[in-house]
C-alpha atoms as a PDB file:
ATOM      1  CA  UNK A   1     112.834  60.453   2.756  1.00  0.00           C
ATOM      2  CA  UNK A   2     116.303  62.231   3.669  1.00  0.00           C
ATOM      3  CA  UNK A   3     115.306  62.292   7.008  1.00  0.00           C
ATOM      4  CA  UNK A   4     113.837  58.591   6.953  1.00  0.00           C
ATOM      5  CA  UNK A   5     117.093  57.461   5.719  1.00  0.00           C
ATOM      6  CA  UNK A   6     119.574  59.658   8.258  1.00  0.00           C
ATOM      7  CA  UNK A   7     117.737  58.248  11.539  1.00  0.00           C
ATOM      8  CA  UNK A   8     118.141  54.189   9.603  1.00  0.00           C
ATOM      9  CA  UNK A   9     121.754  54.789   9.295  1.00  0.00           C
ATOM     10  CA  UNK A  10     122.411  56.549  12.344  1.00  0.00           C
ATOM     11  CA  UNK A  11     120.722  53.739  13.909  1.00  0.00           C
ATOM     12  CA  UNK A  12     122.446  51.031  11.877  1.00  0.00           C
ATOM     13  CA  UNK A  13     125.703  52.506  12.730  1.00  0.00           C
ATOM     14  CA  UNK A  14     125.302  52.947  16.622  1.00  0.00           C
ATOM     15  CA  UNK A  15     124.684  49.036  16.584  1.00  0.00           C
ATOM     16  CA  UNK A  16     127.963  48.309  14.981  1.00  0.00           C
ATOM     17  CA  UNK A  17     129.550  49.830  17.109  1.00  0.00           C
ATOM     18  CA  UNK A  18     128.766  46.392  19.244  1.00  0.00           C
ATOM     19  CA  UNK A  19     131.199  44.680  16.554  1.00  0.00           C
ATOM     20  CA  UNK A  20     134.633  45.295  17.648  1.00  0.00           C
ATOM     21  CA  UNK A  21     134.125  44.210  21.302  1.00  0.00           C
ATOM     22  CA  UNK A  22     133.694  41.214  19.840  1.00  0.00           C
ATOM     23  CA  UNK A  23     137.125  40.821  19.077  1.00  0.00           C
ATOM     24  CA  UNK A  24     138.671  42.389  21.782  1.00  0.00           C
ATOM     25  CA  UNK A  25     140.311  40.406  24.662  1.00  0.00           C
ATOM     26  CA  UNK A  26     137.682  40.478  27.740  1.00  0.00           C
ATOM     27  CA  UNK A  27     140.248  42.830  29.665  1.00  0.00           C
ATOM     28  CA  UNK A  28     139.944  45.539  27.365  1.00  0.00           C
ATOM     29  CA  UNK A  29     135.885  44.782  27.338  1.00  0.00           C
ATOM     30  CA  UNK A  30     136.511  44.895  31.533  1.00  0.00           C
ATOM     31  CA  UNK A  31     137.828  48.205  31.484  1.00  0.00           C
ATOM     32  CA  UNK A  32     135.854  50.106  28.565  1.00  0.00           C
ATOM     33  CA  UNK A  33     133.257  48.941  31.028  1.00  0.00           C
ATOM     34  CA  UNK A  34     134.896  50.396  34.271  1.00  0.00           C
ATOM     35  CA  UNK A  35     134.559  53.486  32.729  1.00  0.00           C
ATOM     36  CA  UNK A  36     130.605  53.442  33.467  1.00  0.00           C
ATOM     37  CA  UNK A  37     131.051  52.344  36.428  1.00  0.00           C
ATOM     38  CA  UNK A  38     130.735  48.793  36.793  1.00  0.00           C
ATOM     39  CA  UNK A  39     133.370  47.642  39.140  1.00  0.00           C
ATOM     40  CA  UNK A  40     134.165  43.947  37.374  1.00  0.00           C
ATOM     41  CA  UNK A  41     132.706  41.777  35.471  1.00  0.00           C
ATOM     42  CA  UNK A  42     132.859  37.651  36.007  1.00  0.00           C
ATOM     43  CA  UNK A  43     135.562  36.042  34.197  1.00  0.00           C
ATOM     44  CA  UNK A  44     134.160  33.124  33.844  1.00  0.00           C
ATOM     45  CA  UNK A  45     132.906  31.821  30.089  1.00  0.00           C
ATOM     46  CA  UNK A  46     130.053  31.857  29.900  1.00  0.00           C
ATOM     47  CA  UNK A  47     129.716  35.881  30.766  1.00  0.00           C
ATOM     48  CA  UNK A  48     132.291  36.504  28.155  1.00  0.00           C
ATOM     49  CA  UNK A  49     130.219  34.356  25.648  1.00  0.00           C
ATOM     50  CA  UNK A  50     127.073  35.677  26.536  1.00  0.00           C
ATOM     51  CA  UNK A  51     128.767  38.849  26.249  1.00  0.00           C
ATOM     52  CA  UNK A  52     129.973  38.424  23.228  1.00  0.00           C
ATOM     53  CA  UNK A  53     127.006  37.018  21.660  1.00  0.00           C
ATOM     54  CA  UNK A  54     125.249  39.966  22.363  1.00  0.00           C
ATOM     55  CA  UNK A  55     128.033  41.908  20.527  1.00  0.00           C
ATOM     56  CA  UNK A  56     127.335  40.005  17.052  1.00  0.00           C
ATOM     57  CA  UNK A  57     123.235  40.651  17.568  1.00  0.00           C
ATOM     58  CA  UNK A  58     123.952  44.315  18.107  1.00  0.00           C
ATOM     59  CA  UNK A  59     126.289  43.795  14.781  1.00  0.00           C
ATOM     60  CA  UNK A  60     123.375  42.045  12.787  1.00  0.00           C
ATOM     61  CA  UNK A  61     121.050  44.462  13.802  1.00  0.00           C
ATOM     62  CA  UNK A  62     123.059  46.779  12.397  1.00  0.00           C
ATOM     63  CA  UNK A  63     123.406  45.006   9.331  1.00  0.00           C
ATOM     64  CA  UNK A  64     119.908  44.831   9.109  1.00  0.00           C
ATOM     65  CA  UNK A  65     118.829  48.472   9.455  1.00  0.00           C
ATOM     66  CA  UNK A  66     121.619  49.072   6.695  1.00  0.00           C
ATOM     67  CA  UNK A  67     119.508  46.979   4.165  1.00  0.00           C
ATOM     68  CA  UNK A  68     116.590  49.436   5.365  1.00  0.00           C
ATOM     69  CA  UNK A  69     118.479  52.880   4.725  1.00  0.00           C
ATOM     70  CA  UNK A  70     119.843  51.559   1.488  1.00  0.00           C
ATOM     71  CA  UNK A  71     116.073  51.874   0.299  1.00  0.00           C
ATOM     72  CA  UNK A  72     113.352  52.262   3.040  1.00  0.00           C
ATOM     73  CA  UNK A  73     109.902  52.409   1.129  1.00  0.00           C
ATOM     74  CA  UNK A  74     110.820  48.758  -0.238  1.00  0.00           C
ATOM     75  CA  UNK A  75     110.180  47.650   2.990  1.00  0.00           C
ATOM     76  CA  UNK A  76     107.637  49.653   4.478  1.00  0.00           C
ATOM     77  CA  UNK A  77     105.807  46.825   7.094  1.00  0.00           C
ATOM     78  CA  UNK A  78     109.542  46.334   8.390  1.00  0.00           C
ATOM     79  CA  UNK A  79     109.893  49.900   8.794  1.00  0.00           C
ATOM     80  CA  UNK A  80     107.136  49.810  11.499  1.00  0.00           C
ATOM     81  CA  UNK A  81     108.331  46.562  12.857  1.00  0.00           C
ATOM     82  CA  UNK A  82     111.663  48.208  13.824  1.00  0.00           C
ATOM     83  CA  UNK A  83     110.086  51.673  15.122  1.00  0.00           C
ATOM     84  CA  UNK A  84     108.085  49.467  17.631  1.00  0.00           C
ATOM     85  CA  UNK A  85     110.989  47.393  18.352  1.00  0.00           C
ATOM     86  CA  UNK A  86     113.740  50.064  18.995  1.00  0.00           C
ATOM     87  CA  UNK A  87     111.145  51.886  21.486  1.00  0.00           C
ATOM     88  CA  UNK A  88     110.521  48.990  22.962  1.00  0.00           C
ATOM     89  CA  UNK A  89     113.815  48.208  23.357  1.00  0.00           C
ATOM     90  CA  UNK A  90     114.262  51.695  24.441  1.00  0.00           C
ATOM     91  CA  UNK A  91     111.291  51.746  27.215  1.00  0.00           C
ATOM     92  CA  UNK A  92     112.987  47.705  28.258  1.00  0.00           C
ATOM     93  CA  UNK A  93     116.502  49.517  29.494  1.00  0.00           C
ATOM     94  CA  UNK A  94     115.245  52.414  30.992  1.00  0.00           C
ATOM     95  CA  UNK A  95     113.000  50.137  32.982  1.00  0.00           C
ATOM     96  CA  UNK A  96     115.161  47.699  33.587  1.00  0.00           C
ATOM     97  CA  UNK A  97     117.970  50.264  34.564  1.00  0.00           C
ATOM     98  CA  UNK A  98     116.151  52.068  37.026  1.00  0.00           C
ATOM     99  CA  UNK A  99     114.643  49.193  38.628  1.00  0.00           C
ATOM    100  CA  UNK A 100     117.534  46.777  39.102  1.00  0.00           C
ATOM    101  CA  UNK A 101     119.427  50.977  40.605  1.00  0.00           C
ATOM    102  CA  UNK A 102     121.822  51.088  37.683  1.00  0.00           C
ATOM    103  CA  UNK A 103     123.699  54.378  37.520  1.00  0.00           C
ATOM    104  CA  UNK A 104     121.881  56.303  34.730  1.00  0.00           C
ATOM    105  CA  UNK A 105     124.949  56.570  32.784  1.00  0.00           C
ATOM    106  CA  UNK A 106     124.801  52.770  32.474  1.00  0.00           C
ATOM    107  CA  UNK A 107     120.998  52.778  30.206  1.00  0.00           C
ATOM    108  CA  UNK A 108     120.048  55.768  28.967  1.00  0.00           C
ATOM    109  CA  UNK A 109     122.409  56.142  26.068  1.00  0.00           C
ATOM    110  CA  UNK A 110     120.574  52.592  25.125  1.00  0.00           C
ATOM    111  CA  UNK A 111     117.198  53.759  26.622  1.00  0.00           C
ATOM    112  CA  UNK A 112     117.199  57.066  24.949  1.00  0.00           C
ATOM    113  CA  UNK A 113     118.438  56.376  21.786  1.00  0.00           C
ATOM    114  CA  UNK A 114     116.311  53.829  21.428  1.00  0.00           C
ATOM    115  CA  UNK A 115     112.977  55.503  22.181  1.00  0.00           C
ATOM    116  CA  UNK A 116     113.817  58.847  20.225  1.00  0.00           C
ATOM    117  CA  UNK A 117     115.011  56.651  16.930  1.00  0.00           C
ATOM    118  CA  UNK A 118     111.862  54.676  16.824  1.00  0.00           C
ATOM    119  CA  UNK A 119     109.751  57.212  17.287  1.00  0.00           C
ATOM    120  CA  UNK A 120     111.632  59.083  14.341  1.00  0.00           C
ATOM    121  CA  UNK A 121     111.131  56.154  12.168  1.00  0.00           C
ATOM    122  CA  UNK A 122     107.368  56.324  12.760  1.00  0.00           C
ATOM    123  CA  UNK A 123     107.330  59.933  12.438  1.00  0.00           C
ATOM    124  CA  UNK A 124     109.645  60.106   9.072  1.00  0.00           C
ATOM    125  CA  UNK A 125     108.114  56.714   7.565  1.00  0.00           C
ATOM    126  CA  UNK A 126     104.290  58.115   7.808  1.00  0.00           C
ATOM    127  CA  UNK A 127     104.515  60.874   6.178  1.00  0.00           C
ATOM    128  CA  UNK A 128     103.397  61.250   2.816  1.00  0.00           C
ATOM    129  CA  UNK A 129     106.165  59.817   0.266  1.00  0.00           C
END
């Protein structure tokens, strides 16, 4: 269950991370990104929304896989429905990434993370309680 419960938060907490970009001003967001690589970034509103939308659904994912460390066998169905969806999240940006030629440093920190936590989730949440 300790195990179970470390991969939920760790998981939980890399999606907040999303929260504060969506607060800061879209030059800030412009360079954090220059720092993978991406050499700009539209400035045009509806980028920054979508942008920034994105932010606050990494945030409320976040949320919601705090409510599933906090106590993970009371939701054991859900705890399969986010294994699948992290790894297929996970398998999405590494596909994605390599065929639109992103620079790996760009998707696998998503990519990655995403199919090693869900597959710790399944691995942690089967076994016997």
């Amino acid at each position: 269950m300790k195990g179970l419960k470390t991969v939920l938060w760790v998981t939980a907490i890399g999606c907040l991370t999303a929260v504060p970009f969506i607060f800061l001003p879209w030059t800030a967001v412009e360079s954090i990104m220059s720092l993978f690589g991406v050499e700009s970034l539209p400035n045009v509103p509806i980028v920054i929304y979508s942008f920034k939308v994105t932010f606050s659904v990494y945030g409320l994912i976040g949320i919601y896989f705090i409510i599933l460390a906090r106590e993970p066998l009371k939701y054991g169905p859900m705890l399969n429905l986010s294994a699948f969806g992290l790894i297929v999240f996970g398998l999405s940006a590494l596909v994605l990434g390599l065929s639109n030629g992103l620079s790996p440093i760009i998707y696998l920190g998503d990519g990655l993370s995403g199919v090693i936590l869900g597959s710790a989730i399944f691995v942690f949440s089967s076994k016997p309680k």
